[in-house]
C-alpha atoms as a PDB file:
ATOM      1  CA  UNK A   1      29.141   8.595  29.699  1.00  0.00           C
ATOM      2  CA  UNK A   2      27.654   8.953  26.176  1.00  0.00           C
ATOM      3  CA  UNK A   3      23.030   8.707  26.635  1.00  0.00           C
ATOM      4  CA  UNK A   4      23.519   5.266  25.500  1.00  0.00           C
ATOM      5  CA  UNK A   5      25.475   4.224  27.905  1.00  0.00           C
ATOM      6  CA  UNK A   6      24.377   2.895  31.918  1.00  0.00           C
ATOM      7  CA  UNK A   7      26.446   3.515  34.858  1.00  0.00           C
ATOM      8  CA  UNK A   8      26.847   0.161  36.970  1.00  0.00           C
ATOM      9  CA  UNK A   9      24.140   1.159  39.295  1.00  0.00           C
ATOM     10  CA  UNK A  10      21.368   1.503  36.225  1.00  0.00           C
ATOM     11  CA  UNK A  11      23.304  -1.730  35.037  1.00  0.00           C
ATOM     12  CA  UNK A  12      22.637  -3.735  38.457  1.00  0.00           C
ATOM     13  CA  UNK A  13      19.265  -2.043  38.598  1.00  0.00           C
ATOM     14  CA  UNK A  14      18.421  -3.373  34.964  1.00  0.00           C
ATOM     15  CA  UNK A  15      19.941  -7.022  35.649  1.00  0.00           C
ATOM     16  CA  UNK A  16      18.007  -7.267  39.385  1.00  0.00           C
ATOM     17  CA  UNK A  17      14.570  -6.443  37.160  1.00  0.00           C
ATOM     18  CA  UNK A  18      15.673  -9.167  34.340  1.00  0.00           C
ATOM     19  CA  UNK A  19      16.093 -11.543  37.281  1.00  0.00           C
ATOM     20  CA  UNK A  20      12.357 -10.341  38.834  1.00  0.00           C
ATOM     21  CA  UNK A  21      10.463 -10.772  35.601  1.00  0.00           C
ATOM     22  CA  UNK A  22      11.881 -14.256  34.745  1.00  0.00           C
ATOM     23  CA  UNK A  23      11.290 -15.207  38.554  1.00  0.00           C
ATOM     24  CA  UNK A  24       7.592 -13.769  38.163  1.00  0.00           C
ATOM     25  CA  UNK A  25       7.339 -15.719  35.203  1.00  0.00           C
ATOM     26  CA  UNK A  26       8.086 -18.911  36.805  1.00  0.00           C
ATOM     27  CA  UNK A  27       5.814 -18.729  39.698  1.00  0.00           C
ATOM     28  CA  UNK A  28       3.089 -18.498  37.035  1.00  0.00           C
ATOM     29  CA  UNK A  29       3.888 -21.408  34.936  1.00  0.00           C
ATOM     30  CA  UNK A  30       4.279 -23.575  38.364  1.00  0.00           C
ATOM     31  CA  UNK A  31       0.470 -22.275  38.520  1.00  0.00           C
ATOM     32  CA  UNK A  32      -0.123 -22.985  34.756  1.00  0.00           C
ATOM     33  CA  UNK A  33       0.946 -26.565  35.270  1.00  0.00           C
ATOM     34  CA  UNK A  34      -0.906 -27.059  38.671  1.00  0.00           C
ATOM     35  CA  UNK A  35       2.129 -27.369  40.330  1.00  0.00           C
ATOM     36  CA  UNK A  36       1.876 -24.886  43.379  1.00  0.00           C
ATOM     37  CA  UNK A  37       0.296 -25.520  46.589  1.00  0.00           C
ATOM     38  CA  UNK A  38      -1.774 -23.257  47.767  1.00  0.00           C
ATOM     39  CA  UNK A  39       0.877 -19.899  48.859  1.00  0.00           C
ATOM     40  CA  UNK A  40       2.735 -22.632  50.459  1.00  0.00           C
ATOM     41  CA  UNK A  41       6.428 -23.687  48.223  1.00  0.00           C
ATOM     42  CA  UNK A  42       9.115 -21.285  46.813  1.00  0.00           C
ATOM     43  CA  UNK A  43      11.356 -20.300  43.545  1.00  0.00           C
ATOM     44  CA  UNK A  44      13.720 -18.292  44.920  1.00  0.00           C
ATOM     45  CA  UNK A  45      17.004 -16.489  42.163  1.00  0.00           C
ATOM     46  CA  UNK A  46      19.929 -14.279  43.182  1.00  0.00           C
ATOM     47  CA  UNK A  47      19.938 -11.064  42.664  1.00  0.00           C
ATOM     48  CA  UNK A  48      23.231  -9.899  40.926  1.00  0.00           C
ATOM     49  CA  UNK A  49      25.573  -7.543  42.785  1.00  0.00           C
ATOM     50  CA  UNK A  50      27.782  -8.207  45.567  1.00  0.00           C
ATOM     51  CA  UNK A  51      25.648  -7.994  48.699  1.00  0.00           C
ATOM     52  CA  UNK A  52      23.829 -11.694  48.333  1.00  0.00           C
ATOM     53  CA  UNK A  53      20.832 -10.745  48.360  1.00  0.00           C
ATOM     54  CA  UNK A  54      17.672 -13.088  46.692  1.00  0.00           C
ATOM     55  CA  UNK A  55      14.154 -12.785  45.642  1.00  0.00           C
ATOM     56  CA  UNK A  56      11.334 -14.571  46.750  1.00  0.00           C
ATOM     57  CA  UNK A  57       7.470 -14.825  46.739  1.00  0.00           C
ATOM     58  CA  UNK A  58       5.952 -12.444  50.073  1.00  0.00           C
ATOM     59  CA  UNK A  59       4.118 -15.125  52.482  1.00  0.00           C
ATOM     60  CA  UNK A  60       0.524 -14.517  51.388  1.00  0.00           C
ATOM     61  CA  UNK A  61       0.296 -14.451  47.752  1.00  0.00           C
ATOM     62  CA  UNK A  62      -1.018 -17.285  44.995  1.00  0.00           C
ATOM     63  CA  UNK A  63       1.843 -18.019  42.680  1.00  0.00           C
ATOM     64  CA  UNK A  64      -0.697 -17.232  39.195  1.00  0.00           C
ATOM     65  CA  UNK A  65      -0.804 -13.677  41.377  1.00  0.00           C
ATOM     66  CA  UNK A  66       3.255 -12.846  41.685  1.00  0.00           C
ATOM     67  CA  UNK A  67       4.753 -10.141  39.612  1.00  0.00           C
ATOM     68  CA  UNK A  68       8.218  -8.815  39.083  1.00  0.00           C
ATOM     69  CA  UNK A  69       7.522  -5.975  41.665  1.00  0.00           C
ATOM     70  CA  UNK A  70       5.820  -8.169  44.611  1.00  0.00           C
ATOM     71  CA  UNK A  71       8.633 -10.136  44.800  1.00  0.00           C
ATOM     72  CA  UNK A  72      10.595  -9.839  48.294  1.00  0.00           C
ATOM     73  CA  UNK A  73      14.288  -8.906  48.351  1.00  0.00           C
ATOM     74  CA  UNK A  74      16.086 -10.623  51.791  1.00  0.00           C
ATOM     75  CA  UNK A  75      19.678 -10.984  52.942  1.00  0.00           C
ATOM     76  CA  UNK A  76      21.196 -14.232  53.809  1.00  0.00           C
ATOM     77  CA  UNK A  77      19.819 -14.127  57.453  1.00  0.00           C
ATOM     78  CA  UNK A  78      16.282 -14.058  56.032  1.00  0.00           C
ATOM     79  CA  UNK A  79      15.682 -10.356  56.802  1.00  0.00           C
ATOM     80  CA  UNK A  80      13.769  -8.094  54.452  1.00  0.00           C
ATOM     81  CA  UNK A  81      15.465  -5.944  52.000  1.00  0.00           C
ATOM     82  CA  UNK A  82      12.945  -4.886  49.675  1.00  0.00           C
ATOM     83  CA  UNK A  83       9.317  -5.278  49.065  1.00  0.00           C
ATOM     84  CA  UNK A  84       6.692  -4.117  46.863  1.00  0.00           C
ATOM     85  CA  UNK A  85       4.121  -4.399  49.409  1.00  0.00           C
ATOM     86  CA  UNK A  86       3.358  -7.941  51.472  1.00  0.00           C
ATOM     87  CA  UNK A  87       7.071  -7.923  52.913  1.00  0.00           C
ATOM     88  CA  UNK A  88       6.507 -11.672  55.233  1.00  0.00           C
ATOM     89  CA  UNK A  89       8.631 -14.579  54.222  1.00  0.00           C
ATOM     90  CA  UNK A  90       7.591 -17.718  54.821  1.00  0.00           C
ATOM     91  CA  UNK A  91      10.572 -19.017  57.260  1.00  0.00           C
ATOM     92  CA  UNK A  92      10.757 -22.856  55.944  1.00  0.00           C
ATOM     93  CA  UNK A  93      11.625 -21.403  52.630  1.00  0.00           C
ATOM     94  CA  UNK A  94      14.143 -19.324  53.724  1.00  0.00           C
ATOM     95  CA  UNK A  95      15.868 -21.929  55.243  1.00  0.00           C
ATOM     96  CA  UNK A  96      15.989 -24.208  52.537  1.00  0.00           C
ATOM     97  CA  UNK A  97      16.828 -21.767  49.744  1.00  0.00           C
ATOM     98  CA  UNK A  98      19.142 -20.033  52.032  1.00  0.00           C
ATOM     99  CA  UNK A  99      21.236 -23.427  52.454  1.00  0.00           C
ATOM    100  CA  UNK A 100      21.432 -23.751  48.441  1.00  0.00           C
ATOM    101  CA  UNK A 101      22.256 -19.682  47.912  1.00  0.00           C
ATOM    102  CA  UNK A 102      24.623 -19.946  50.280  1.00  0.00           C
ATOM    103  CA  UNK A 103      25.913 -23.342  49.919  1.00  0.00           C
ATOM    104  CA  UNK A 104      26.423 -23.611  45.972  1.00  0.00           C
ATOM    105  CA  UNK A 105      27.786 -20.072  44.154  1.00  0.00           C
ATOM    106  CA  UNK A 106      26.651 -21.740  40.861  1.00  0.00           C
ATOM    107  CA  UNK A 107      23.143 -21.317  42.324  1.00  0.00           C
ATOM    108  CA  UNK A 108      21.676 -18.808  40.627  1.00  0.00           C
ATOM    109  CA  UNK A 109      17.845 -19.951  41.463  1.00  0.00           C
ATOM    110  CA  UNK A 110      16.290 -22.702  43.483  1.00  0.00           C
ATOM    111  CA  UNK A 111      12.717 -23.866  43.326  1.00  0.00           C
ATOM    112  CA  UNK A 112      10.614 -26.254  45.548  1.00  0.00           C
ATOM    113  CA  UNK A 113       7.682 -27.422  45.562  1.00  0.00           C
ATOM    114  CA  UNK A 114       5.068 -30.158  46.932  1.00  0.00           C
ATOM    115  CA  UNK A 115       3.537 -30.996  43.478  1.00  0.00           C
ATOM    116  CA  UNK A 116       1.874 -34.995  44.500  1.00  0.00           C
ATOM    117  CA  UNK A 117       3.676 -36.620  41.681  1.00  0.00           C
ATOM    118  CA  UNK A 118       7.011 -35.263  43.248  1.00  0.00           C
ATOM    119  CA  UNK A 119       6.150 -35.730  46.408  1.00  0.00           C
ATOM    120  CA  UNK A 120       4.871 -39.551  45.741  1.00  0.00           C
ATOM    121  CA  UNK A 121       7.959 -40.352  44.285  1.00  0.00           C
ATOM    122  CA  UNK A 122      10.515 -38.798  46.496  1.00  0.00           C
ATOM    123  CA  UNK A 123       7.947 -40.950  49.567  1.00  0.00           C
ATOM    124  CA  UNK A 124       8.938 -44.007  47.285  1.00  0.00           C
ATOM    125  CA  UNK A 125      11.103 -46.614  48.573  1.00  0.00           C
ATOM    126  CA  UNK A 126      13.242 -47.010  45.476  1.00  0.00           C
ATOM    127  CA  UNK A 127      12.756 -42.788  44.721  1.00  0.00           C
ATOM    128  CA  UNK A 128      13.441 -41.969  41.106  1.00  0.00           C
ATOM    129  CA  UNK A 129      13.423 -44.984  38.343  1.00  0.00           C
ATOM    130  CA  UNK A 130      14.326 -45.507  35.128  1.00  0.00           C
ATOM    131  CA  UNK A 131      11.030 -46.010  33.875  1.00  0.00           C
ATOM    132  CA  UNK A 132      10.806 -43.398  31.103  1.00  0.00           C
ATOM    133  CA  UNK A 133      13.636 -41.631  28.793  1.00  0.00           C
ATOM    134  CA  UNK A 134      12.605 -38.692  30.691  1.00  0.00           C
ATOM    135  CA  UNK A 135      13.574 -40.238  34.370  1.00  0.00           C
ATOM    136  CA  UNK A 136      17.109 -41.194  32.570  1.00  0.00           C
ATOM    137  CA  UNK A 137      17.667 -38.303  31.662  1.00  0.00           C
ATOM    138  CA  UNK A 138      17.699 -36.763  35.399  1.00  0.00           C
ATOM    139  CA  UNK A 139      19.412 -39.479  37.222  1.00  0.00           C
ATOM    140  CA  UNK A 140      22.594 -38.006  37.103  1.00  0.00           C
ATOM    141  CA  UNK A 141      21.557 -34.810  38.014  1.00  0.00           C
ATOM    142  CA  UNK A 142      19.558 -36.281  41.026  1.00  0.00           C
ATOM    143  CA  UNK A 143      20.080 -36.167  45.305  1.00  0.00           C
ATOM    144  CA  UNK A 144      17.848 -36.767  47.850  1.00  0.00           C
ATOM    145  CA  UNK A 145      17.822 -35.818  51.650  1.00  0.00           C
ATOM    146  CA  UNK A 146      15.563 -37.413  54.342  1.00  0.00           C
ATOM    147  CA  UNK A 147      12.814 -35.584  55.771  1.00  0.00           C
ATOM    148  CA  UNK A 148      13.621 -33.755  59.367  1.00  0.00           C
ATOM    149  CA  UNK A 149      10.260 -32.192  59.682  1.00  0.00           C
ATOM    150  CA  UNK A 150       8.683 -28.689  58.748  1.00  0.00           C
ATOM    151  CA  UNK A 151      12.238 -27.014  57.753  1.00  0.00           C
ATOM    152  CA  UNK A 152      12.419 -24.747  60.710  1.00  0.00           C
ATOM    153  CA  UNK A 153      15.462 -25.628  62.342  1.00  0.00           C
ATOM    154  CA  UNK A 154      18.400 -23.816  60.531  1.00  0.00           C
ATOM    155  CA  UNK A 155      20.841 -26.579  61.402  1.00  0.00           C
ATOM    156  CA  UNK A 156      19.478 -28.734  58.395  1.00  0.00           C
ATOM    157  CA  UNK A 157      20.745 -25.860  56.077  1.00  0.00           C
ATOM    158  CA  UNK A 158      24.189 -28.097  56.283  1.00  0.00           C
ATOM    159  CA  UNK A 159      23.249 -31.677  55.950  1.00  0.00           C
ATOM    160  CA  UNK A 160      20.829 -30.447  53.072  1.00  0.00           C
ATOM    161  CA  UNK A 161      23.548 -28.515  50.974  1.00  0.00           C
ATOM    162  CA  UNK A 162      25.883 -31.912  51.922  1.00  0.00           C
ATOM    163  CA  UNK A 163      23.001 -33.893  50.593  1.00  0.00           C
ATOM    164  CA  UNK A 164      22.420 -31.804  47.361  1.00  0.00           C
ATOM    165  CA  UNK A 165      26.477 -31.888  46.397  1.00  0.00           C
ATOM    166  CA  UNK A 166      26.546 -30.063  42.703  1.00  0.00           C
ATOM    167  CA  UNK A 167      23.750 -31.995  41.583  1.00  0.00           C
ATOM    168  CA  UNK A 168      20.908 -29.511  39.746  1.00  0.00           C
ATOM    169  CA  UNK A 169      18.150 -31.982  41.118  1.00  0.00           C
ATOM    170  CA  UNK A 170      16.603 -33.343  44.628  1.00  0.00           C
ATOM    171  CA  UNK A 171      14.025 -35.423  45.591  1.00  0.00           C
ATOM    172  CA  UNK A 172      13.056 -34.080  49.622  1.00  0.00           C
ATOM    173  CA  UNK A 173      12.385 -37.551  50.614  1.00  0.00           C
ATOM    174  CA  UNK A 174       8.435 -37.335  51.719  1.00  0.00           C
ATOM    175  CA  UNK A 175       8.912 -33.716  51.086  1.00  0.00           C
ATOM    176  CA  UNK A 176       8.833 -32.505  47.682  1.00  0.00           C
ATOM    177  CA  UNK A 177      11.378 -31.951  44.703  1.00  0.00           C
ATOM    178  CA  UNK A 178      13.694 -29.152  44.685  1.00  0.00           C
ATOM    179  CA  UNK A 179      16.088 -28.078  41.561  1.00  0.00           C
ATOM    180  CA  UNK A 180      19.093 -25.495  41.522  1.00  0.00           C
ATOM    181  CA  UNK A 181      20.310 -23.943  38.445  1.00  0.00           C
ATOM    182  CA  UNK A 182      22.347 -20.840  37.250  1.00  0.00           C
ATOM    183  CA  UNK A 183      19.418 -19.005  36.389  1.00  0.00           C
ATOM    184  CA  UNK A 184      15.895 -19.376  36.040  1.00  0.00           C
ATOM    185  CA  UNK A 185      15.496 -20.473  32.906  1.00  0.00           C
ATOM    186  CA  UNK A 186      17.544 -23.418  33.913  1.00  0.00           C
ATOM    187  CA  UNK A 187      16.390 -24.426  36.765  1.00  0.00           C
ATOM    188  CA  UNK A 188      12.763 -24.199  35.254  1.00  0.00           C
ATOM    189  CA  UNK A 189      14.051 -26.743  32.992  1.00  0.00           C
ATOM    190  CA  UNK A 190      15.257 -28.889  35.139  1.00  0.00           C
ATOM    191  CA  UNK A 191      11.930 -28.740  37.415  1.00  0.00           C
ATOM    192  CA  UNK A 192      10.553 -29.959  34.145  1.00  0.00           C
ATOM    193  CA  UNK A 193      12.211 -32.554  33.694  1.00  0.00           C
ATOM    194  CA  UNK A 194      11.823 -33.805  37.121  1.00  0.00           C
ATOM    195  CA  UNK A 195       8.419 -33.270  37.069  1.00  0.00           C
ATOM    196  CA  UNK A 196       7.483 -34.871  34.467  1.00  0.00           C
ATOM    197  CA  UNK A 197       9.672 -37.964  35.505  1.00  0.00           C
ATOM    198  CA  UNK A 198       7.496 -38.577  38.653  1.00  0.00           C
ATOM    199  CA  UNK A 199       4.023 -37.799  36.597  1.00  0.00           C
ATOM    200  CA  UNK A 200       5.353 -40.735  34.272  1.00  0.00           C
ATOM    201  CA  UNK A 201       6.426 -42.800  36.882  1.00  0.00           C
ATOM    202  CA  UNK A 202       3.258 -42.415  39.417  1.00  0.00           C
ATOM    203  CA  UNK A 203       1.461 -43.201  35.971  1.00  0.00           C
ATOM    204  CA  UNK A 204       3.301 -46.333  35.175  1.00  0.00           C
ATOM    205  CA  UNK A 205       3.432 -47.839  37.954  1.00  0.00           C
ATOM    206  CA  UNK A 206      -0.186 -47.420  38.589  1.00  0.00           C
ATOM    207  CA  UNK A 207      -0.652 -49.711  35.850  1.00  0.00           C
ATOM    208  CA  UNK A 208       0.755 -52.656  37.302  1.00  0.00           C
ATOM    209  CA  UNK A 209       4.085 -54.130  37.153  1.00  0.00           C
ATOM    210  CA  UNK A 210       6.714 -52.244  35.190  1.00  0.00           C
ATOM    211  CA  UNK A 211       9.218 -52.821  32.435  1.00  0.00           C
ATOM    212  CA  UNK A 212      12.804 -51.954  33.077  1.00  0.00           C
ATOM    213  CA  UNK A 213      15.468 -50.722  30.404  1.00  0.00           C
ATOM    214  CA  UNK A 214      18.777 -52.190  30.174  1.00  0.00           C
ATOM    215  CA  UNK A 215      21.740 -51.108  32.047  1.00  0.00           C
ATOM    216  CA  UNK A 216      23.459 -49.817  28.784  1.00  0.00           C
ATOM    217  CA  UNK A 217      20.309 -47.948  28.008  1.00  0.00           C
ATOM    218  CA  UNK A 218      20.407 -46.438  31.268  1.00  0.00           C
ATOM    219  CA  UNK A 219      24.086 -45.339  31.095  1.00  0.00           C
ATOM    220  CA  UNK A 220      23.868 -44.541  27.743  1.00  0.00           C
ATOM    221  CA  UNK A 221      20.883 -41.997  28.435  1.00  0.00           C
ATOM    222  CA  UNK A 222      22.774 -40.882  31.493  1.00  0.00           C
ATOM    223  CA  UNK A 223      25.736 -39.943  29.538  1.00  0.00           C
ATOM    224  CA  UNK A 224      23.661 -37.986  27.159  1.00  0.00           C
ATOM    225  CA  UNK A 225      22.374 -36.151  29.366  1.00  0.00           C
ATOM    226  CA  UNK A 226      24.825 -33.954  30.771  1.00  0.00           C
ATOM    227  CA  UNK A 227      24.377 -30.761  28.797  1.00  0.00           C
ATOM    228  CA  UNK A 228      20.482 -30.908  29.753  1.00  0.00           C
ATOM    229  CA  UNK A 229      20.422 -27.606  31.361  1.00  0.00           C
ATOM    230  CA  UNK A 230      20.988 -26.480  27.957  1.00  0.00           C
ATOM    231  CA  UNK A 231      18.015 -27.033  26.747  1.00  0.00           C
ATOM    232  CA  UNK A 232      16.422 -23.637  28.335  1.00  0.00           C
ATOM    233  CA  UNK A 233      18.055 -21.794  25.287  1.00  0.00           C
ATOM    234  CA  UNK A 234      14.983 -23.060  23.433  1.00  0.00           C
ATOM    235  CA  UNK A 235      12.230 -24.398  26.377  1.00  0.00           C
ATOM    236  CA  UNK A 236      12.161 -20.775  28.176  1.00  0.00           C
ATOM    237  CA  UNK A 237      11.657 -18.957  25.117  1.00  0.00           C
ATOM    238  CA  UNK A 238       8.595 -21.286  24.336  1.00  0.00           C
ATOM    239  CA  UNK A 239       7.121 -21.516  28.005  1.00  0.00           C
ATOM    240  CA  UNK A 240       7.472 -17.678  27.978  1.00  0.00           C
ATOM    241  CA  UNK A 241       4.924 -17.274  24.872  1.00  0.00           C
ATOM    242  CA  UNK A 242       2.904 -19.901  27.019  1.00  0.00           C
ATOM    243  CA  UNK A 243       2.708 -17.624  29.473  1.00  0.00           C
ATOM    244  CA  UNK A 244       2.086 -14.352  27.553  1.00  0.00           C
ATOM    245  CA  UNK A 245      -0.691 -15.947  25.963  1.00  0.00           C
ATOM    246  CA  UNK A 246      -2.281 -18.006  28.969  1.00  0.00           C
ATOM    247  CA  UNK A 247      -1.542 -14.850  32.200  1.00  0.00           C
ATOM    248  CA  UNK A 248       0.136 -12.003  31.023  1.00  0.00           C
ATOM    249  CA  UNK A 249       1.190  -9.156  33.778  1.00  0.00           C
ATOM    250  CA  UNK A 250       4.007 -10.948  35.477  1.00  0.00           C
ATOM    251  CA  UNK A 251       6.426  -8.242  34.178  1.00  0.00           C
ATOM    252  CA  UNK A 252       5.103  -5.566  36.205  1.00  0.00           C
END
């Protein structure tokens, strides 16, 4: 092995910290965008390697305060791997992440959280509507699963994974939203996207009664929007300069 070159221990190593930074970064841009709640909600990504293990934020800490290294490393029965200091998990998240990690290989990260836009809509009768170009643009991707209370019981991991299918987006009926992506960058853009769907539609529909686009609109958006995970090649990059510029340190 030449000095350039990393055995596949140093290459796990370097992957797992890739994987902790763009994590860290995410919890702060949730904070950025006043999305978090409190230390209550989770992002949660896989950590590569064979032993399915998964990062998330230790029970305790504000999400503008996570770095890469505070980040908690746990199994798939919620026990703790790895911590760089506060080493509690919150035990609703684990259940709910767990169910996607486990559930859906494709998962690479899965993030939650009780922002009130997303929590208004998903209490909504009708949940998610067409109202904007944004909203059409996540239907397809969208699930929903009925609240069963605080998500304690480990027996909703099923009907929740059944729920989500392979769709990248959920609305946790009276809940919160929750997205699933292959990486972080991904799922932060489809959180996005979501998120910004229920601002609009809490918005609109605020302002009395609504208008509605045409069925062929609403197909024809639909169709369009199947590569939309694809648009982290160029949002991450950008939110990432947000970040550096607005609460720098994540990477740490």
């Amino acid at each position: 092995m030449t000095t350039n070159e990393l055995s596949p221990q140093q290459d796990l190593k370097q992957a797992e910290w890739k994987v902790r930074t763009e994590l860290a970064a995410a919890y702060r841009l949730v904070a950025l965008f006043g999305w978090d709640d409190l230390v209550f909600t989770h992002l949660s990504a896989r950590v590569p390697g064979p032993e399915h293990h998964f990062l998330i934020n230790p029970y305790g800490l504000l999400f503008h305060e996570i770095t890469a290294s505070s980040l908690v490393k746990v199994d798939r029965d919620g026990q703790v791997v790895e911590s760089g200091g506060l080493s509690r998990v919150n035990p609703a998240g684990f259940t709910i992440h767990s169910a996607v990690h486990m559930g859906r290989e494709d998962a690479g990260a899965v993030m939650h959280l009780h922002a009130p836009d997303g929590v208004a809509v998903s209490a909504h009768r009708d949940g998610l509507l067409p109202l904007s170009q944004t909203a059409m643009l996540c239907l397809n991707h969208l699930s929903y699963h009925d609240y069963e209370g605080v998500a304690l019981n480990l027996d909703e991991r099923e009907r929740l994974i059944n729920d989500l299918g392979d769709k990248s987006m959920m609305l946790l009926r009276n809940h919160g939203v929750l997205t699933a992506g292959k990486d972080v960058p991904e799922t932060f853009t489809y959180l996005y996207f979501l998120m910004k769907a229920c601002e609009i539609q809490v918005k609109a529909q605020s302002c009395g009664p609504t208008y509605m686009p045409s069925e062929q609109a609403i197909q024809t958006t639909a169709d369009q929007s199947q590569a939309l995970g694809s648009a982290a090649a160029l949002t991450w990059p950008a939110l990432v300069r947000l970040l550096d510029s607005k609460n720098p340190g994540y990477a740490v």
